[in-house]
N, C-alpha and C. Protein backbone atom coordinates (compact mmCIF):
# COMPACT_ATOMS: atom_id res chain seq x y z
N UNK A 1 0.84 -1.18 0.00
CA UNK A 1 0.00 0.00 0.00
C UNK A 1 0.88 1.24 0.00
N UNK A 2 0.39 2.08 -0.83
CA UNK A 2 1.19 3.16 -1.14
C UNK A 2 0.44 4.24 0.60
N UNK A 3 1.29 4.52 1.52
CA UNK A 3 0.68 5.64 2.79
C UNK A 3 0.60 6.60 2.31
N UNK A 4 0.95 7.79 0.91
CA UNK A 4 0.71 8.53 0.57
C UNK A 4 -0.62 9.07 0.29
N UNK A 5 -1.30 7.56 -0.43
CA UNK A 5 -2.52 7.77 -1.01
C UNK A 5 -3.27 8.03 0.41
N UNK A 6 -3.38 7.60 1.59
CA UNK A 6 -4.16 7.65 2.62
C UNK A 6 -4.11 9.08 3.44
N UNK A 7 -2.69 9.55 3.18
CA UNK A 7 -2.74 11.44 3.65
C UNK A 7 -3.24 12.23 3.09
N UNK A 8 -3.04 11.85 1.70
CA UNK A 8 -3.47 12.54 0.70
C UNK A 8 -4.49 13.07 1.33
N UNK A 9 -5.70 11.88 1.26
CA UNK A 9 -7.01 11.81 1.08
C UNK A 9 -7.37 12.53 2.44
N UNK A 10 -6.78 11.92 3.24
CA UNK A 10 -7.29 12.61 4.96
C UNK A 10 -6.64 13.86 5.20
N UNK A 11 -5.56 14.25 4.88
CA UNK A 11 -5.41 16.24 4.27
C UNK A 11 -6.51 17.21 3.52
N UNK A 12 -6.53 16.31 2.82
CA UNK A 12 -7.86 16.51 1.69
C UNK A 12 -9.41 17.06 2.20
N UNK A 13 -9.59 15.69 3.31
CA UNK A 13 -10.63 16.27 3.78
C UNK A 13 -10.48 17.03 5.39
N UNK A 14 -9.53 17.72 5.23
CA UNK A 14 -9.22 18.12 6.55
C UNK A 14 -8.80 17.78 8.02
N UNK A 15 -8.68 16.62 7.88
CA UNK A 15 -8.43 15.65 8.95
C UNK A 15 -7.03 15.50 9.56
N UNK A 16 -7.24 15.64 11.19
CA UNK A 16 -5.67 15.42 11.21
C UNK A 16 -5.80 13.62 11.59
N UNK A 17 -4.38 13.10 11.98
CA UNK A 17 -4.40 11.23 12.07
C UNK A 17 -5.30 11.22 13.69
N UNK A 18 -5.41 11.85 14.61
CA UNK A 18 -5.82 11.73 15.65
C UNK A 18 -7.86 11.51 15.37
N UNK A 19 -8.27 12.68 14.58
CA UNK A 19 -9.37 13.07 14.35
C UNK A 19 -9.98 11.64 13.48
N UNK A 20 -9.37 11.37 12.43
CA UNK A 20 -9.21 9.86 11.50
C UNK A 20 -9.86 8.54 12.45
N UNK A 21 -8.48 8.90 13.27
CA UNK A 21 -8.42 7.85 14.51
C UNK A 21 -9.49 7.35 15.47
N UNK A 22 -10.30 8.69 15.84
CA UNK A 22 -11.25 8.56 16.48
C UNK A 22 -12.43 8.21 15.92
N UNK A 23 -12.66 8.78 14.85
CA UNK A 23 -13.85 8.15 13.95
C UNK A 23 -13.76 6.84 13.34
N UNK A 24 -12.69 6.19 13.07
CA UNK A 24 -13.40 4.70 12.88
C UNK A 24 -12.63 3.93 14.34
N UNK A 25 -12.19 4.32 15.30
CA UNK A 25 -12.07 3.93 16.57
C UNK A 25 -10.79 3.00 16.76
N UNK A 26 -9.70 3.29 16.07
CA UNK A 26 -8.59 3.07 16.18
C UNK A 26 -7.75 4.24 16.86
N UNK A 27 -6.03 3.48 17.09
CA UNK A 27 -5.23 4.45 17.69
C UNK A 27 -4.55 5.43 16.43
N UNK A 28 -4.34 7.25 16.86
CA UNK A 28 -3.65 7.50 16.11
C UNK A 28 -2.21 6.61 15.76
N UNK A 29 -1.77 6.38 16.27
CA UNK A 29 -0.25 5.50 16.13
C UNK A 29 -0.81 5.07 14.66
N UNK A 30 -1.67 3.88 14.56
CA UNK A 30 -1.58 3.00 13.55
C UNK A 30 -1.94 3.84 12.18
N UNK A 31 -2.58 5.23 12.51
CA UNK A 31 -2.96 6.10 11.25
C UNK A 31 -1.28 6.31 10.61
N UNK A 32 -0.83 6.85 11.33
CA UNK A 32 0.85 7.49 11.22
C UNK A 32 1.38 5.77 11.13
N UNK A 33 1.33 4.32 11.27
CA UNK A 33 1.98 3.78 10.85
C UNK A 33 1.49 3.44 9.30
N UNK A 34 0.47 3.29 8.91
CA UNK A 34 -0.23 3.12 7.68
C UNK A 34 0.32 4.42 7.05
N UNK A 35 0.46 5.48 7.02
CA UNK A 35 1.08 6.99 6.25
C UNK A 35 2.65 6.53 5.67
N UNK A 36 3.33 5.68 6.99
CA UNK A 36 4.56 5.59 7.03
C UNK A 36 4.48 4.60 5.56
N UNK A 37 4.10 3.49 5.86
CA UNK A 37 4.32 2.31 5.65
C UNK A 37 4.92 1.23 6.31
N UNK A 38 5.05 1.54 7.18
CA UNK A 38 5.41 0.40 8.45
C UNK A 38 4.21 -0.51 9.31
N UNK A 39 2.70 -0.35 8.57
CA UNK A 39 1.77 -1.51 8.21
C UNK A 39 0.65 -1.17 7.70
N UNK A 40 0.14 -2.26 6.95
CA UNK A 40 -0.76 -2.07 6.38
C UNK A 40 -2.29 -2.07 7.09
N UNK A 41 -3.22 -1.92 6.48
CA UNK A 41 -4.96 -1.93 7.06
C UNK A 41 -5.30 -2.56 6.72
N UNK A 42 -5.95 -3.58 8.21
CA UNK A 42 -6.74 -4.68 7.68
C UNK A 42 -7.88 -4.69 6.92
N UNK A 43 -8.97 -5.07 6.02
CA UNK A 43 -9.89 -5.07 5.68
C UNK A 43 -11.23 -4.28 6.27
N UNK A 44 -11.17 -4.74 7.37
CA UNK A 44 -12.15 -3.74 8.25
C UNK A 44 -11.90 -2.17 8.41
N UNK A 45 -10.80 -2.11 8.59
CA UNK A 45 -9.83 -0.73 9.26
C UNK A 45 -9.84 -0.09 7.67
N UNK A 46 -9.44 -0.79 6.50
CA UNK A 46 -9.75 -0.01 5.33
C UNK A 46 -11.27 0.52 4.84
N UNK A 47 -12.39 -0.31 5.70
CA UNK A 47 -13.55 0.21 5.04
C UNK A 47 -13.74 1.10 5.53
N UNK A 48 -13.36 1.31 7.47
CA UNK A 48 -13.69 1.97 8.22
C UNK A 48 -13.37 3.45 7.53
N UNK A 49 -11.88 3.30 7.13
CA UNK A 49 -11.85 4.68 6.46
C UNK A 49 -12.10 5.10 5.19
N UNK A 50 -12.34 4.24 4.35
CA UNK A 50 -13.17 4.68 2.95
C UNK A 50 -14.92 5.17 3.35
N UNK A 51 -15.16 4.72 4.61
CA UNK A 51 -16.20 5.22 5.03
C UNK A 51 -16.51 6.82 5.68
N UNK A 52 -15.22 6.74 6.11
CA UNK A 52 -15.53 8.24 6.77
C UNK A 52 -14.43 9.28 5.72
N UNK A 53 -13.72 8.67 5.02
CA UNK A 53 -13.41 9.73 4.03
C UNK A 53 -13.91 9.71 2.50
N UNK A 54 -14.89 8.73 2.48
CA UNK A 54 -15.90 9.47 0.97
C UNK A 54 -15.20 8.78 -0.08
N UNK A 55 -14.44 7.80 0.11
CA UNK A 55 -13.54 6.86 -1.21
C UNK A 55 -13.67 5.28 -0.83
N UNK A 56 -13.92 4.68 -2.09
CA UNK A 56 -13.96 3.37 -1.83
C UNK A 56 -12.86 2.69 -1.21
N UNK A 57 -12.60 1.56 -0.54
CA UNK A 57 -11.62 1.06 0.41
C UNK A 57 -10.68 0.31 -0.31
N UNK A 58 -10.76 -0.09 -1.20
CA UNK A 58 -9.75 -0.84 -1.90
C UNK A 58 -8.75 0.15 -2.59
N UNK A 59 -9.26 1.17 -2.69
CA UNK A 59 -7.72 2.15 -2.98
C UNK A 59 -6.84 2.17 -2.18
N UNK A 60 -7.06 1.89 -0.75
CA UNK A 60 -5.74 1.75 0.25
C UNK A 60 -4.98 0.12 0.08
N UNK A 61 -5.40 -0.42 -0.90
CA UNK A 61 -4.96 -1.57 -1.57
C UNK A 61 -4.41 -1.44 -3.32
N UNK A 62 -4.34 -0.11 -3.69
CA UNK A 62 -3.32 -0.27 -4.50
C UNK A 62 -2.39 0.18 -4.68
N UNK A 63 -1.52 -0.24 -6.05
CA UNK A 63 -0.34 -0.17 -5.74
C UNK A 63 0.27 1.54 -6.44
N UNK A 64 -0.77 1.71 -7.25
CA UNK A 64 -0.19 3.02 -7.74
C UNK A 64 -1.04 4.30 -7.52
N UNK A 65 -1.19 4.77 -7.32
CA UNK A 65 -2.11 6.19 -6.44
C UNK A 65 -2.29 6.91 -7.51
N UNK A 66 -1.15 6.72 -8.34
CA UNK A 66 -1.33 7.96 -9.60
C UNK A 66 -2.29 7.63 -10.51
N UNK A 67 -2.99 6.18 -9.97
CA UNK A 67 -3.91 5.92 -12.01
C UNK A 67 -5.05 5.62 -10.69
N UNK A 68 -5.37 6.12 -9.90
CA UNK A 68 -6.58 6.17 -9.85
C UNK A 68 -7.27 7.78 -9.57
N UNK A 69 -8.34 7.89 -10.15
CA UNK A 69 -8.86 9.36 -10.18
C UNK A 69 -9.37 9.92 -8.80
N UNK A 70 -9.98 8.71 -7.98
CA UNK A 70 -10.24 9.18 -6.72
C UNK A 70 -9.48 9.71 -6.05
N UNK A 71 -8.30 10.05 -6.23
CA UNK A 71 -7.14 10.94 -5.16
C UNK A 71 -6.08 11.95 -5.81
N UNK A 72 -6.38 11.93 -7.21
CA UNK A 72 -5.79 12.71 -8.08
C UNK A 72 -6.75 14.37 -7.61
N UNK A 73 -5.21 15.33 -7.78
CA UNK A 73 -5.55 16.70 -7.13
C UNK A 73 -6.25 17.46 -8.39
C-alpha cells in the first residue's frame, strides 16, 4: 500500500491522524503507521476509512495512487 494515497485523502478532507483515529475507533499510532508504511490496514480498518473519508476502500490496496482518479488533485 502506497501511505501517501491515505494522507493525501485525509489532508484533503481536513483531517488530522488523531481526528481519523477517532472516527473509525482506532489508535492515532496505527494512522501514522499506515502513512509511514510500516503496516498495512486490515480489511475492516480499510472500510472503516473509505467510510468516513468518501472513497472506496480498496484504494488503500493499490499499488499506484497515480492511475486512480479518486485521489488525483
Amino acid at each position: 500500500m502506497d501511505g501517501h494515497v491515505l494522507k493525501k485523502i485525509r489532508e484533503g478532507k481536513g483531517l488530522t491522524q488523531q481526528q481519523l483515529a477517532d472516527y473509525i475507533g482506532k489508535d492515532r499510532s496505527l494512522i501514522a503507521k499506515i502513512e509511514c508504511e510500516d503496516a498495512s490496514p486490515s480489511v475492516d480498518t480499510a472500510k472503516a476509512m473509505g467510510k468516513v473519508l468518501g472513497v472506496d476502500w480498496t484504494i488503500f490496496f493499490a499499488d499506484k495512487c497515480e492511475s486512480n482518479p479518486q485521489i488525483q488533485s
